[in-house]
C-alpha atoms as a PDB file:
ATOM      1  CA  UNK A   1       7.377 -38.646  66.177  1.00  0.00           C
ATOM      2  CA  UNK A   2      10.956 -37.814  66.594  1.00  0.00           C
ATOM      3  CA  UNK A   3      11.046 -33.957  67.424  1.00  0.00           C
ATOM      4  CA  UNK A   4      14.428 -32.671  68.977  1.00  0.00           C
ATOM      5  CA  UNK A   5      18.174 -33.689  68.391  1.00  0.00           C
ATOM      6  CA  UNK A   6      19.685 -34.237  72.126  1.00  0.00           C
ATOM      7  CA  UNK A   7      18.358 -35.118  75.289  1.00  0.00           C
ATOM      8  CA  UNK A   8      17.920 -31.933  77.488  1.00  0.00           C
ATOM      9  CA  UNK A   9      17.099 -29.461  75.170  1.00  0.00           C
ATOM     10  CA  UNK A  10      14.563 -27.364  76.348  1.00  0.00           C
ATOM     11  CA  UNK A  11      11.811 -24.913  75.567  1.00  0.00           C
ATOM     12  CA  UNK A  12      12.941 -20.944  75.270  1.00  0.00           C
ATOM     13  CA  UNK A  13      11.122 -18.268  77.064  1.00  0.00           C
ATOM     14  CA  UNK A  14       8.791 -17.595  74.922  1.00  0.00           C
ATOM     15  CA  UNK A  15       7.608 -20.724  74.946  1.00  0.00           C
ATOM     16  CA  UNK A  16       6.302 -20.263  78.657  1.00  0.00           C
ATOM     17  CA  UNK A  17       4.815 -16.745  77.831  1.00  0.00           C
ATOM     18  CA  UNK A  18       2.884 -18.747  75.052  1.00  0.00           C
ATOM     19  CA  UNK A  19       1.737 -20.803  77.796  1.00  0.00           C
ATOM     20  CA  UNK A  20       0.818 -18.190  80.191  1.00  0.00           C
ATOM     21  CA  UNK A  21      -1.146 -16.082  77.309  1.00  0.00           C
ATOM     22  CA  UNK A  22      -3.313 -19.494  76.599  1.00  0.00           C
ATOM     23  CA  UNK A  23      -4.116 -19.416  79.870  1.00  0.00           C
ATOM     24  CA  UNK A  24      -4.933 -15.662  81.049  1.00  0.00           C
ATOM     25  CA  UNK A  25      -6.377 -14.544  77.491  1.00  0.00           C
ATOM     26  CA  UNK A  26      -9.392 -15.453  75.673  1.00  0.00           C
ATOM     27  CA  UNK A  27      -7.520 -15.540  72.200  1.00  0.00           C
ATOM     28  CA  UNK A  28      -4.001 -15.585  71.326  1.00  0.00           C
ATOM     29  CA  UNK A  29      -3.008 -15.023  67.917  1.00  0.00           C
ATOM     30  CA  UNK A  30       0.822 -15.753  66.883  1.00  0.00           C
ATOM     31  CA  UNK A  31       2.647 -13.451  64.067  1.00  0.00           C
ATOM     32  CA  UNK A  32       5.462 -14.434  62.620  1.00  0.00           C
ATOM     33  CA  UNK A  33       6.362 -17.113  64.234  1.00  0.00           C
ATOM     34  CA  UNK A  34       9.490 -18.891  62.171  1.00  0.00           C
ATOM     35  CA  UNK A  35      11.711 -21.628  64.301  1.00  0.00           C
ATOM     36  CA  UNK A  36      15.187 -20.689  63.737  1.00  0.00           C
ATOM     37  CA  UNK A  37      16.767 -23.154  61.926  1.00  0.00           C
ATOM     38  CA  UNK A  38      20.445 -23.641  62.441  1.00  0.00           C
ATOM     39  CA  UNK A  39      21.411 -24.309  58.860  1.00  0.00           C
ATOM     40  CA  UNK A  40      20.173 -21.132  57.944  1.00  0.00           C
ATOM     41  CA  UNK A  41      21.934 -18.948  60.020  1.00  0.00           C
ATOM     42  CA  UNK A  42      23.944 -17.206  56.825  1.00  0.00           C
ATOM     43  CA  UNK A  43      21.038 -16.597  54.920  1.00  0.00           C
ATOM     44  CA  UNK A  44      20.129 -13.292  55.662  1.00  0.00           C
ATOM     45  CA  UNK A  45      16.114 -13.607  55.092  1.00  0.00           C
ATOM     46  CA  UNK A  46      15.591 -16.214  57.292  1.00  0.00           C
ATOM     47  CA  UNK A  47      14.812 -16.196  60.743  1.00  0.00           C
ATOM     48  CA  UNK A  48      17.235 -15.171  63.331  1.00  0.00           C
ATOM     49  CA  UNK A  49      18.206 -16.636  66.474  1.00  0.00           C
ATOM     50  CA  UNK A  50      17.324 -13.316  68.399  1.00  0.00           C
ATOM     51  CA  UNK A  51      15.149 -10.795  66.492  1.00  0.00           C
ATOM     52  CA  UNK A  52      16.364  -7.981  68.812  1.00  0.00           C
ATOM     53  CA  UNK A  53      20.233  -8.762  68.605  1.00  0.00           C
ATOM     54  CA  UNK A  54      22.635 -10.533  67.120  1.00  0.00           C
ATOM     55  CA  UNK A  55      23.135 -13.389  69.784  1.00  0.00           C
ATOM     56  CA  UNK A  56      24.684 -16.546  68.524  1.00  0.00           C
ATOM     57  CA  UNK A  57      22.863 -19.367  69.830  1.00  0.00           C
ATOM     58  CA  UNK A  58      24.281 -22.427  71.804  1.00  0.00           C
ATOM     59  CA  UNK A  59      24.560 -25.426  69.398  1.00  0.00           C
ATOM     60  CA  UNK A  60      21.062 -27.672  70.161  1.00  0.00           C
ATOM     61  CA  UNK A  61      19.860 -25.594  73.285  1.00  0.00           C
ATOM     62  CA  UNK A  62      16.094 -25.389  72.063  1.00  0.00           C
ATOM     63  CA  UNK A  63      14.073 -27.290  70.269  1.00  0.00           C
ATOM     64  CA  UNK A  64      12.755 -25.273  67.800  1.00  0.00           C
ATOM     65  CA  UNK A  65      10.842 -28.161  65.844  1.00  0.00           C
ATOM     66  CA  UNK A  66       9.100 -29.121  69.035  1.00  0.00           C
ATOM     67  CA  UNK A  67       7.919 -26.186  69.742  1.00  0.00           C
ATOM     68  CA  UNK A  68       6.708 -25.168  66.217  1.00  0.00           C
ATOM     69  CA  UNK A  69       4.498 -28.680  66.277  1.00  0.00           C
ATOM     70  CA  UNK A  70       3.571 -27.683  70.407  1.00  0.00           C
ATOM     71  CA  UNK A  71       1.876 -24.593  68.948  1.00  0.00           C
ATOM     72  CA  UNK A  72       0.244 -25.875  65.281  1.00  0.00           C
ATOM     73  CA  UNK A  73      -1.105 -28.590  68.073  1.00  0.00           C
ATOM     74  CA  UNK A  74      -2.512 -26.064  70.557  1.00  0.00           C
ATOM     75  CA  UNK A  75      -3.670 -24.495  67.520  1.00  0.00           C
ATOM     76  CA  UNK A  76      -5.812 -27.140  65.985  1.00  0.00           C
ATOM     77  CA  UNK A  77      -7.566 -28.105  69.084  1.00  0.00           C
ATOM     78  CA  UNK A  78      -8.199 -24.700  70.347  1.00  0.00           C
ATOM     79  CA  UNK A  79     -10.220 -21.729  68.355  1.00  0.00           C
ATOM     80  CA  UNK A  80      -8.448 -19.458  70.665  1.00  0.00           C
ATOM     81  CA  UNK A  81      -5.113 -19.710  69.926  1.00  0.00           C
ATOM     82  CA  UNK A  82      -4.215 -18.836  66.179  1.00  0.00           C
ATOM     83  CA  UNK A  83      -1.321 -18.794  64.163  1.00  0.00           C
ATOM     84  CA  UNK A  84      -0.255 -16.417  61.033  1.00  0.00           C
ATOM     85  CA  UNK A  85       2.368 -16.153  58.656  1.00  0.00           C
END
């Protein structure tokens, strides 16, 4: 499973609120949830880097993929965290 494109890249915030949530709550459901995808940054209907501004993000600072699979994987194991489109 090769997930990430550089040593060092690391999870973003949200990541550790996801964490938190799982941890404090009895469910958490995820909306929305699209990894930003670098070569898609000019198409303007899919994700952004930052939904709240227009931040340009540091080439290969997050791992977006690994995060995505972190979640479908807490997902499948656990009833009490769900994810929607």
């Amino acid at each position: 499973l090769k997930l990430g494109t550089y040593p060092g890249e690391k999870p973003m915030s949200g990541y550790y609120a996801i964490l938190f949530l799982f941890q404090a709550c009895d469910t958490v459901d995820l909306y929305g949830f699209t990894p930003y995808r670098e070569k898609d940054r000019l198409d303007p209907m899919a994700a952004r880097y930052h939904y709240f501004d227009g931040a340009v993000p540091r080439h290969n600072s997050h791992s977006f993929d690994l995060t995505q699979y972190i979640y479908e994987a807490l997902a499948a194991q656990h009833s009490r965290m769900r994810l929607h489109s």
